[in-house]
Protein backbone atom coordinates (compact mmCIF):
# COMPACT_ATOMS: atom_id res chain seq x y z
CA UNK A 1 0.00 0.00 0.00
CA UNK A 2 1.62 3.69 -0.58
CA UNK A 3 0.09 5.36 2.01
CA UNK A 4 2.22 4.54 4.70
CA UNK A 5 5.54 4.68 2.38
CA UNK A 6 4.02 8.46 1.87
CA UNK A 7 3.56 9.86 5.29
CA UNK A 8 6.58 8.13 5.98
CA UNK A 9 8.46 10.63 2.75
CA UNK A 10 6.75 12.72 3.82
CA UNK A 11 7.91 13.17 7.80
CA UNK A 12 11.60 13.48 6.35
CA UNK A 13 11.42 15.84 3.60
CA UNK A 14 10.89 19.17 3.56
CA UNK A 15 8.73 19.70 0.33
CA UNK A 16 5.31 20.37 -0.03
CA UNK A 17 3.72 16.58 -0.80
CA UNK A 18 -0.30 17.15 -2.26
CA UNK A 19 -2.67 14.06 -2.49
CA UNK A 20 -5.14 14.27 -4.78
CA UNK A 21 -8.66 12.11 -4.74
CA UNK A 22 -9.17 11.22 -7.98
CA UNK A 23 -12.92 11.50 -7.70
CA UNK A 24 -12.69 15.71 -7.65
CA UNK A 25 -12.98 17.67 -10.62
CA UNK A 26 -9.62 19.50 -10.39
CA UNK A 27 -7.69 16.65 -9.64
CA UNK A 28 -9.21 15.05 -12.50
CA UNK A 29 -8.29 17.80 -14.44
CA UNK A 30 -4.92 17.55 -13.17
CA UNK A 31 -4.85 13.59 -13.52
CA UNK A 32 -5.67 13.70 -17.14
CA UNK A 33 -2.85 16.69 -17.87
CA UNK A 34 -0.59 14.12 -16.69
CA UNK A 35 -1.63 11.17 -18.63
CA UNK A 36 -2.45 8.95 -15.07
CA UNK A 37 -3.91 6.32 -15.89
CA UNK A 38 -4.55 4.51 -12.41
CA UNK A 39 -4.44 4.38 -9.10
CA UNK A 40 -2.28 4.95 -7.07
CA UNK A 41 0.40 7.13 -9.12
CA UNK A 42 3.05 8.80 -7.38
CA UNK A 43 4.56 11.64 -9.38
CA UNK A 44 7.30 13.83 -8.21
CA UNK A 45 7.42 17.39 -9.84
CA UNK A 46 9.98 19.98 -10.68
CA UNK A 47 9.17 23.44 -9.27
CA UNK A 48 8.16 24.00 -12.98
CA UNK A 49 5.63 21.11 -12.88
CA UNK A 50 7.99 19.19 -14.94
CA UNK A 51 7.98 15.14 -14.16
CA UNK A 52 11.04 13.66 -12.72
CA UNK A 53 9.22 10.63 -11.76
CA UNK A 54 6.53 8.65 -11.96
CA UNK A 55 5.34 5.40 -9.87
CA UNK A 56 2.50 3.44 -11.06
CA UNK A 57 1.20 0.92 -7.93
CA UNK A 58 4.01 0.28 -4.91
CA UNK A 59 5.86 3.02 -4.26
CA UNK A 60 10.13 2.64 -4.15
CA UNK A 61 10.64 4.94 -1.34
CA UNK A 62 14.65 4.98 -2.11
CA UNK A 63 13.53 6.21 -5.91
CA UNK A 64 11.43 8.81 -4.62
CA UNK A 65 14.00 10.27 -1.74
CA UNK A 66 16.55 10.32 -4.73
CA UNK A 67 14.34 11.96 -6.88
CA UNK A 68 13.61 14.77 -4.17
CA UNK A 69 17.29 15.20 -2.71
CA UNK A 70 18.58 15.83 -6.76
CA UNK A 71 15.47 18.66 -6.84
CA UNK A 72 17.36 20.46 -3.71
């Protein structure tokens, strides 16, 4: 399950993490700007809103830290 590999990222970084319910209009906006195609999906953005990952499913918390640390 991601959530608990989330709120775990989460607790040690020191970026702003949003959650999105799919089931809202502006997140499905947002969901369908980004091509996501299920659930869950993990992205991790650029302060541009660039991509610099994406997780589909299970979430590799060592992928994600790395992907946050090389934003900083």
């Amino acid at each position: 399950m991601a959530k608990p590999v989330v709120d775990g990222i989460e607790r040690e970084v020191s970026v702003p993490v949003l959650r999105l319910n799919t089931g809202g209009g502006v997140a499905r906006t947002l969901a369908q700007g980004y091509g996501l195609r299920g659930v869950p999906t993990l992205l991790v953005l650029d302060g541009q809103g660039r991509e610099v990952l994406r997780q589909l499913g299970r979430v590799d918390r060592q992928a994600v830290v790395a992907a946050l640390d090389d934003l900083q």
